[in-house]
Structures are given as structure tokens and as C-alpha cells.
Protein backbone atom coordinates (compact mmCIF):
# COMPACT_ATOMS: atom_id res chain seq x y z
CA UNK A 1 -49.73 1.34 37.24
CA UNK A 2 -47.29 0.03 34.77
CA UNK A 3 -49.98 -1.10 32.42
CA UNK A 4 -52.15 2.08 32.56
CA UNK A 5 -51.50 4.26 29.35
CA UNK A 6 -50.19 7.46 29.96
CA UNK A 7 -54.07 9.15 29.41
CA UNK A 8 -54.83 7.14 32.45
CA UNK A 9 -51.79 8.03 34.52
CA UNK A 10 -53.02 11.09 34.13
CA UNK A 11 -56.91 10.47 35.03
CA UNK A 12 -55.76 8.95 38.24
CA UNK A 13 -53.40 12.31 38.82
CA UNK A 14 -56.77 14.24 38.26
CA UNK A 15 -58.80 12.90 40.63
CA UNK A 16 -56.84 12.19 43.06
CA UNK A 17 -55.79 15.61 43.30
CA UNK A 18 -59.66 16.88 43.71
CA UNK A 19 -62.41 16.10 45.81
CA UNK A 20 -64.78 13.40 44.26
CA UNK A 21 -64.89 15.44 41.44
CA UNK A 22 -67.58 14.66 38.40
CA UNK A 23 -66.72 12.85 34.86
CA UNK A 24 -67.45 16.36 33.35
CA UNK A 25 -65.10 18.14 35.70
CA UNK A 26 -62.32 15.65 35.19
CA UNK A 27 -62.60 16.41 31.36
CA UNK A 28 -62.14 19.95 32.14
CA UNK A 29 -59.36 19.78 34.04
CA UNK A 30 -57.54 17.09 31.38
CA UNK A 31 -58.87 19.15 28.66
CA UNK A 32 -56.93 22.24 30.25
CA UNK A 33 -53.60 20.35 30.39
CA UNK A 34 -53.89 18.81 26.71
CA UNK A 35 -55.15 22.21 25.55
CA UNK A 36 -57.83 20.23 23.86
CA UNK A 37 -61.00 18.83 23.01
CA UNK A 38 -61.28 15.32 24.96
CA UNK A 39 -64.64 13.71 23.82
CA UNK A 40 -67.09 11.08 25.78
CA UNK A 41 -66.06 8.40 23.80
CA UNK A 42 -62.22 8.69 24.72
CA UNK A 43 -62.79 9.71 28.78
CA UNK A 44 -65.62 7.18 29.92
CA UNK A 45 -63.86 4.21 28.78
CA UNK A 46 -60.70 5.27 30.09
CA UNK A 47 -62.48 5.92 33.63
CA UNK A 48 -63.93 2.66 33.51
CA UNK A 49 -60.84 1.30 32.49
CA UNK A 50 -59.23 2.96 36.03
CA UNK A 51 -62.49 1.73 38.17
CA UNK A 52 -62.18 -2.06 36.85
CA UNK A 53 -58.57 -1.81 38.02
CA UNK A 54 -59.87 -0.76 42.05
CA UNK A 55 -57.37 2.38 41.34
CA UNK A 56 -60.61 4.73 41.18
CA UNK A 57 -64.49 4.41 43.03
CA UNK A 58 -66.98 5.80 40.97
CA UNK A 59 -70.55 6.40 43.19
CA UNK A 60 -73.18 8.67 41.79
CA UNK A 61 -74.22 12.28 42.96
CA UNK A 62 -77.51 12.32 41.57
CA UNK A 63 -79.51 10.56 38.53
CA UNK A 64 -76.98 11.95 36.24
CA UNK A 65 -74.25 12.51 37.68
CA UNK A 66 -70.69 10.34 38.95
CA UNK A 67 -68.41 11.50 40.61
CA UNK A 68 -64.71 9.54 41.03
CA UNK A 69 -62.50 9.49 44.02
CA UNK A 70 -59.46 7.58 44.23
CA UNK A 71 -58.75 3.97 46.32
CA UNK A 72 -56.20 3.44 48.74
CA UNK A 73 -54.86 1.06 45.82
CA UNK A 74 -54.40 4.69 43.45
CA UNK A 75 -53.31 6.26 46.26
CA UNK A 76 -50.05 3.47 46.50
CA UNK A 77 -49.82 3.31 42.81
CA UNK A 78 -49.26 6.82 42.49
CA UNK A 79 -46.86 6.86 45.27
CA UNK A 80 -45.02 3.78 43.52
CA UNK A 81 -44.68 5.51 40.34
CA UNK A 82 -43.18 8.67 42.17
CA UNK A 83 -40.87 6.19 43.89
CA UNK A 84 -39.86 4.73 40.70
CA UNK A 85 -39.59 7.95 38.65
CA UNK A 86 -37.49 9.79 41.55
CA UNK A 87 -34.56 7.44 40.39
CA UNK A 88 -34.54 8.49 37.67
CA UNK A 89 -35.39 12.02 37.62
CA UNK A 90 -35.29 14.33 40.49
């Protein structure tokens, strides 16, 4: 996870804490913890950028629609980070 930016971090927070939830309601839930506007062209890549890495799955719900749940290699990533940040913060 050391190489993810911090945007990503924070994807992989997202949907891991929700069930296979969609691209649009990933940007809602980001958008509500930046307090702002997050636009297509600065959340797709950044998913993809997650997927390529095996941290994320990304399947489709219909036609239009992908939804995002995280791997067992997010899941260990995340709890490495906490592991690493608990040392330095409690």
C-alpha cells in the first residue's frame, strides 16, 4: 500500500467498508469526506489504478453499472497499514 497515493488509501477504505458498492456510490461517499466535487476523470483512473494492483475486483451489476469489492490482498494491505500506523499513533 506504500505506493498508493493517499486518494487511493482512501478508495480502498471506501469500499472495503461497504458492500460491493457502485463507482457512483464510492464518489458519494469520498465526495462526503472531502466535502467536494470529485469528477469521473479523477475517480475511474484511480479505481483502475486499485484493480490493476489485485487490492480491489471490479465485476459489473448490469450494462452500466460496476460495482468494487475488495481482495483478500486489500483486505491485508489495509490491515498492514493499521499495523504500521499503530506504532506510531495510537
Amino acid at each position: 500500500m506504500d505506493d498508493l497515493t493517499g486518494f487511493q488509501r482512501d478508495l480502498l477504505y471506501v469500499i472495503a467498508g461497504a458492500d460491493r458498492p457502485s463507482g457512483q456510490d464510492v464518489k458519494d461517499e469520498i465526495e462526503r469526506y472531502y466535502s467536494s466535487e470529485i469528477n469521473h476523470g479523477r475517480l475511474y483512473p484511480n479505481l483502475d489504478t486499485v484493480v490493476n494492483k489485485d487490492l480491489v475486483e471490479k465485476g459489473q451489476l448490469d450494462r452500466r453499472t460496476n460495482y468494487y469489492a475488495i481482495t483478500d490482498e486489500g483486505e491485508q494491505a489495509i490491515k498492514d497499514r493499521r499495523e504500521w500506523k499503530s506504532q506510531y499513533v495510537d
